[in-house]
Protein backbone atom coordinates (compact mmCIF):
# COMPACT_ATOMS: atom_id res chain seq x y z
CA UNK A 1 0.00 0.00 0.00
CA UNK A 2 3.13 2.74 1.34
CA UNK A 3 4.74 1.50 -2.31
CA UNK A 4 1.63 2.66 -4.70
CA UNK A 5 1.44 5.97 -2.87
CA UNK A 6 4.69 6.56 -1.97
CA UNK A 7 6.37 9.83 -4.66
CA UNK A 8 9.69 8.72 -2.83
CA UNK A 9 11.25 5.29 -1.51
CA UNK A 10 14.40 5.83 0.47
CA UNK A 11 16.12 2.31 0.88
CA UNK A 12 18.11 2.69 4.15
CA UNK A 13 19.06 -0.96 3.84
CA UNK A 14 22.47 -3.26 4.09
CA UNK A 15 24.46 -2.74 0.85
CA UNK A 16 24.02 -6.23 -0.41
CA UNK A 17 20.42 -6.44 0.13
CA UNK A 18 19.78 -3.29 -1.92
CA UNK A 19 19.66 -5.31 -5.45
CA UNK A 20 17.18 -8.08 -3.73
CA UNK A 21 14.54 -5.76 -2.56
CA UNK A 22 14.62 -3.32 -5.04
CA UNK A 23 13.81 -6.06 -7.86
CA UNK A 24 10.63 -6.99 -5.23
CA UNK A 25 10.32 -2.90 -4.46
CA UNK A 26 10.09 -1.34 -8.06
CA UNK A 27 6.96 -3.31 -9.45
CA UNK A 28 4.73 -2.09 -6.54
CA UNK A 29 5.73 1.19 -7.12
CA UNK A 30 3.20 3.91 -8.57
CA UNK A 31 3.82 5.57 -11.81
CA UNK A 32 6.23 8.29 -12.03
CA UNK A 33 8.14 7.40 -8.21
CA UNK A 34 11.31 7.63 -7.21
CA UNK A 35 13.62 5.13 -5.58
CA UNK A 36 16.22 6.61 -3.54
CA UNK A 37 19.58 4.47 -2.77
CA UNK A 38 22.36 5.54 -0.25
CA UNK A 39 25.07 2.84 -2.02
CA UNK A 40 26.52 2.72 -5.51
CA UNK A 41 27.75 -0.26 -5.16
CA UNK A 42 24.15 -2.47 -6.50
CA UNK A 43 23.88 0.34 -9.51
CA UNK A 44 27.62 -0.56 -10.39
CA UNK A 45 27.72 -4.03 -10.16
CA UNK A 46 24.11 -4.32 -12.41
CA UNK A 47 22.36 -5.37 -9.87
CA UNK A 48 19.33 -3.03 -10.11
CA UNK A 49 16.28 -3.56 -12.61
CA UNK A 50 15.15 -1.07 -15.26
CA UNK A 51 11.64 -0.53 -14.79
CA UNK A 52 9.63 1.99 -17.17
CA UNK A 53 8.15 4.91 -15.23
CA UNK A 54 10.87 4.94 -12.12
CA UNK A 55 12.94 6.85 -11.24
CA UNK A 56 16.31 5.52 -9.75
CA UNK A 57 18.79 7.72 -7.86
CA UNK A 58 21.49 7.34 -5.22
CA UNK A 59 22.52 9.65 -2.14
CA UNK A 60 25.51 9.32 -0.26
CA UNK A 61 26.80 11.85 2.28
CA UNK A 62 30.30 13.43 2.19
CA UNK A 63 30.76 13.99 5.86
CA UNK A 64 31.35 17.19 7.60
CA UNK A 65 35.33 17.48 6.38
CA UNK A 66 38.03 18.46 8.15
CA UNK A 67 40.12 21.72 8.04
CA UNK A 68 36.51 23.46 7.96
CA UNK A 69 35.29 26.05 10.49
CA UNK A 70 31.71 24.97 11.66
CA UNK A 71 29.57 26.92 13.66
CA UNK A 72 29.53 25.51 17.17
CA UNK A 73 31.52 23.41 19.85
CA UNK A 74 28.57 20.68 18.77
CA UNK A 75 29.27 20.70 15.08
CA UNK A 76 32.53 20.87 15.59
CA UNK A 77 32.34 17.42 17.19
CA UNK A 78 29.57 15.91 14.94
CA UNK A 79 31.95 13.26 12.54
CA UNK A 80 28.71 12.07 10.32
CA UNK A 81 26.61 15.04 9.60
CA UNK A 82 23.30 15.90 10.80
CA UNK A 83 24.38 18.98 13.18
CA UNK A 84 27.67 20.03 11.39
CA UNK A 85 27.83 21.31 7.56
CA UNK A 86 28.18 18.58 4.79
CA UNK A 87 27.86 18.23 1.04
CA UNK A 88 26.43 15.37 -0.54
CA UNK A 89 26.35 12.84 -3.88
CA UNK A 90 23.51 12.86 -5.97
CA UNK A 91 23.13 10.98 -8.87
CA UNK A 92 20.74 9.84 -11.67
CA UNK A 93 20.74 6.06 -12.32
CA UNK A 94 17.98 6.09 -15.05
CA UNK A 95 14.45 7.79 -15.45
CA UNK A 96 13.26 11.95 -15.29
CA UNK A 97 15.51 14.47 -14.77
CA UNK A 98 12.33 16.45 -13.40
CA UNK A 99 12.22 13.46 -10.73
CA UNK A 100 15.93 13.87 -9.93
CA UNK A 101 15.61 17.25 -9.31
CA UNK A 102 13.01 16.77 -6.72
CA UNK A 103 14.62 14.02 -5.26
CA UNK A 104 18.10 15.85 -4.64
CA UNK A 105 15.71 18.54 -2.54
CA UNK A 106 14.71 15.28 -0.59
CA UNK A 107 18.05 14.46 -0.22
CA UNK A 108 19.25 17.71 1.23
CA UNK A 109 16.66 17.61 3.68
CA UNK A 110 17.26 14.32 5.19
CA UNK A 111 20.58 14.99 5.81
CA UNK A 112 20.65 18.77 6.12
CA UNK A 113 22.57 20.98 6.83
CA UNK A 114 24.10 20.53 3.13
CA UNK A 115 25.93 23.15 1.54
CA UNK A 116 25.97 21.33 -2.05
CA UNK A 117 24.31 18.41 -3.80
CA UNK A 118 27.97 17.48 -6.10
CA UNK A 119 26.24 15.36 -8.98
CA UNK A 120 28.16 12.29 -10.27
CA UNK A 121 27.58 9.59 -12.45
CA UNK A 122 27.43 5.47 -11.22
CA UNK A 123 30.97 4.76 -12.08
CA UNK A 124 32.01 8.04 -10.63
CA UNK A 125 30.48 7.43 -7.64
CA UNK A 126 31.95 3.72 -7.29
CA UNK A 127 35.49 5.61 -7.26
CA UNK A 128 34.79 7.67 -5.07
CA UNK A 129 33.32 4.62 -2.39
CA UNK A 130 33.86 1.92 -1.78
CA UNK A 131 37.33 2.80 -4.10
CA UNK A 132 38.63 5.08 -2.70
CA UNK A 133 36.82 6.05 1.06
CA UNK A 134 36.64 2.81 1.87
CA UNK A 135 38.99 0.44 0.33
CA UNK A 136 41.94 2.76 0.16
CA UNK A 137 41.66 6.02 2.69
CA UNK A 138 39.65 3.90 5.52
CA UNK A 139 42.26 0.75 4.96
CA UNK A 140 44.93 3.60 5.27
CA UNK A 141 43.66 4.52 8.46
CA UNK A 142 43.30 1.56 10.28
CA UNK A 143 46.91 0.75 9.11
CA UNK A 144 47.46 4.19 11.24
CA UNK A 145 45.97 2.96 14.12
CA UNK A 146 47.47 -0.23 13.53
CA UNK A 147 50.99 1.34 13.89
CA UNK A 148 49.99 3.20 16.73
CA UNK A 149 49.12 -0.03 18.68
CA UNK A 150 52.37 -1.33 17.86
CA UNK A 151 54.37 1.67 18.81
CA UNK A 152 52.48 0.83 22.26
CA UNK A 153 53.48 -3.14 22.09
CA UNK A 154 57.32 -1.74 21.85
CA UNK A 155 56.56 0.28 25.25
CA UNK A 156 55.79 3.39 24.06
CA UNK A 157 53.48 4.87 26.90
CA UNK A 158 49.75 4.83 25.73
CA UNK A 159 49.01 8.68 26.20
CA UNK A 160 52.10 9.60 24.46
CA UNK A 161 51.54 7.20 22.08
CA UNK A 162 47.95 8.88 21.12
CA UNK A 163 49.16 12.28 21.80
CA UNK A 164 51.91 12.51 19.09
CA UNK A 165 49.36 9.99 16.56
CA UNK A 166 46.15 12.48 17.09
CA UNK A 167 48.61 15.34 16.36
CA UNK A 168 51.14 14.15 13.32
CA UNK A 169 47.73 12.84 11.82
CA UNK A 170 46.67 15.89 12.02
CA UNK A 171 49.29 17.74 10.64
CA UNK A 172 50.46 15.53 7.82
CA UNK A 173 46.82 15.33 6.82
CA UNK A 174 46.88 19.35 6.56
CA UNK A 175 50.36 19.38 4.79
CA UNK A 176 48.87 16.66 2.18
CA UNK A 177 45.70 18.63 1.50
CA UNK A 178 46.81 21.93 1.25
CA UNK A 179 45.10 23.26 4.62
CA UNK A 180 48.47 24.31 6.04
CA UNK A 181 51.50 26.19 3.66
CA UNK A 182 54.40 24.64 5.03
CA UNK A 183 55.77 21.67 3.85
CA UNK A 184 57.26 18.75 5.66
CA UNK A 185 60.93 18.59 7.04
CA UNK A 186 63.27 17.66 4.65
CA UNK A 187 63.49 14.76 6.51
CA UNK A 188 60.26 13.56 6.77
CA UNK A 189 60.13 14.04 2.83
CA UNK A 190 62.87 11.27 2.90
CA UNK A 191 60.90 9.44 5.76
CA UNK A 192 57.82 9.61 3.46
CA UNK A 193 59.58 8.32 -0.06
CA UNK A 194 61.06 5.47 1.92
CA UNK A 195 58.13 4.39 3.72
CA UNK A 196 55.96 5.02 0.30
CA UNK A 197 58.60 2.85 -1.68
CA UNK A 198 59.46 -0.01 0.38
CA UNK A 199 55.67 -0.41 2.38
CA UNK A 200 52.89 0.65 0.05
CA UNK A 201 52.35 -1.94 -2.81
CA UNK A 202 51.96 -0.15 -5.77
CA UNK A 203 49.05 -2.58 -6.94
CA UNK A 204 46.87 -0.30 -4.58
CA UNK A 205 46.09 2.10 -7.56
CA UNK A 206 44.35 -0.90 -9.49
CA UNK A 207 41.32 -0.72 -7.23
CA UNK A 208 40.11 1.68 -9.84
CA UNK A 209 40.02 -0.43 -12.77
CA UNK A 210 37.01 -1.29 -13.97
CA UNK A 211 37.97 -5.14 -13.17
CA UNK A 212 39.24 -4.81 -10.06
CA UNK A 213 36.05 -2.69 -8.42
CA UNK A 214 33.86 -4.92 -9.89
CA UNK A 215 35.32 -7.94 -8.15
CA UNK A 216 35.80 -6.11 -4.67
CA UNK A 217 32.43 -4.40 -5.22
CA UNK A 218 30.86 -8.13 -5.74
CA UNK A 219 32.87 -9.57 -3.15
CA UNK A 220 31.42 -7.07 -0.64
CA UNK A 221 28.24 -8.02 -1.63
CA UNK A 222 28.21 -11.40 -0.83
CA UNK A 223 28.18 -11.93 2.64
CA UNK A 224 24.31 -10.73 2.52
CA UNK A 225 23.38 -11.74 -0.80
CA UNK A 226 21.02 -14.18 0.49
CA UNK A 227 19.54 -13.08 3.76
């Protein structure tokens, strides 16, 4: 009954469920509705079905990003969005741009405050996660914390441990993405070349060929496939 009177149908469902029920959502939808996804990864892998009349679209927030003055002490501290100022993805899988339009507007809403709804297409949106947010930048962080932990394991004290992670984080991070001018020591350029050369396998950078994501993106659909 919600299906055939429904203008909009947000799926906030698992990521490998997505393909299932929207092949038993989209029939019972009315003319002229609008499926909203939060995952690209069901769109990419062809998991979705093309039905005449709907329109299929996928959200995804950005995440309130660092280096990025936010109004209050609350914002300041909210990591997924919600209080703090984000941007989001939009983009069109198939049906009326009309339908799109009004669906982005949804999207702002439900996780306002947004500052910009960034359009993308499918594959676009694929590179962007689970390529490279998840696969490569979170990986790269737990590999941080991973190190940390270690340092620890050597004897390291635990608070100074965490004290000089939270902080070089911090500032590497800043140096990398242009939030702060000065550039690192000439030593830790060395430090960084060495540790890029001998400990990061260059076979990271195929996780965006087209082969490659489709085989991680289907591999992380599995483990739900058939719940």
């Amino acid at each position: 009954t919600a299906m055939a009177e429904s203008d909009f149908v947000v799926m906030a469902v698992p990521d490998a469920l997505i393909g299932a029920i929207a092949r038993q959502v989209t029939p019972l939808m009315k003319p002229g509705g609008t499926l909203i996804m939060l995952d690209a990864a069901a769109a990419y892998a062809g998991e979705l079905p093309s039905v005449p009349g709907i329109t299929q679209m996928i959200t995804h927030p950005c995440h309130p990003p660092f280096f990025t003055e936010q109004a209050t002490p609350e914002a300041r501290r909210d990591y997924f969005g919600g209080v703090a100022v984000q941007d989001i993805l939009v983009c069109l899988i198939e049906g009326r741009e009309e339908a799109f339009a009004e669906g982005t507007e949804l999207c702002k809403a439900i996780f306002a405050p947004v500052q910009r709804a960034l359009r993308v297409t499918v594959e676009q949106f694929a590179f962007l996660e689970p390529a490279m947010s998840e696969i490569v930048m979170a990986a790269a962080a737990n590999w941080m914390k991973l190190s940390m932990e270690l340092a620890i394991e050597k004897g390291v004290p635990r608070e100074a441990a965490e004290a000089f992670t939270a902080g070089h984080a911090r500032i590497a991070m800043a140096i990398v993405f242009g939030a702060e001018p000065s550039p690192f020591s000439d030593a830790a350029q060395l430090a960084v070349k060495w540790g890029t050369e001998h400990y990061i396998n260059p076979a990271w950078r195929q996780v965006f060929e087209k082969e490659t994501l489709t085989r991680a993106i289907r591999d992380r659909l599995k483990p739900l496939a058939t719940v």
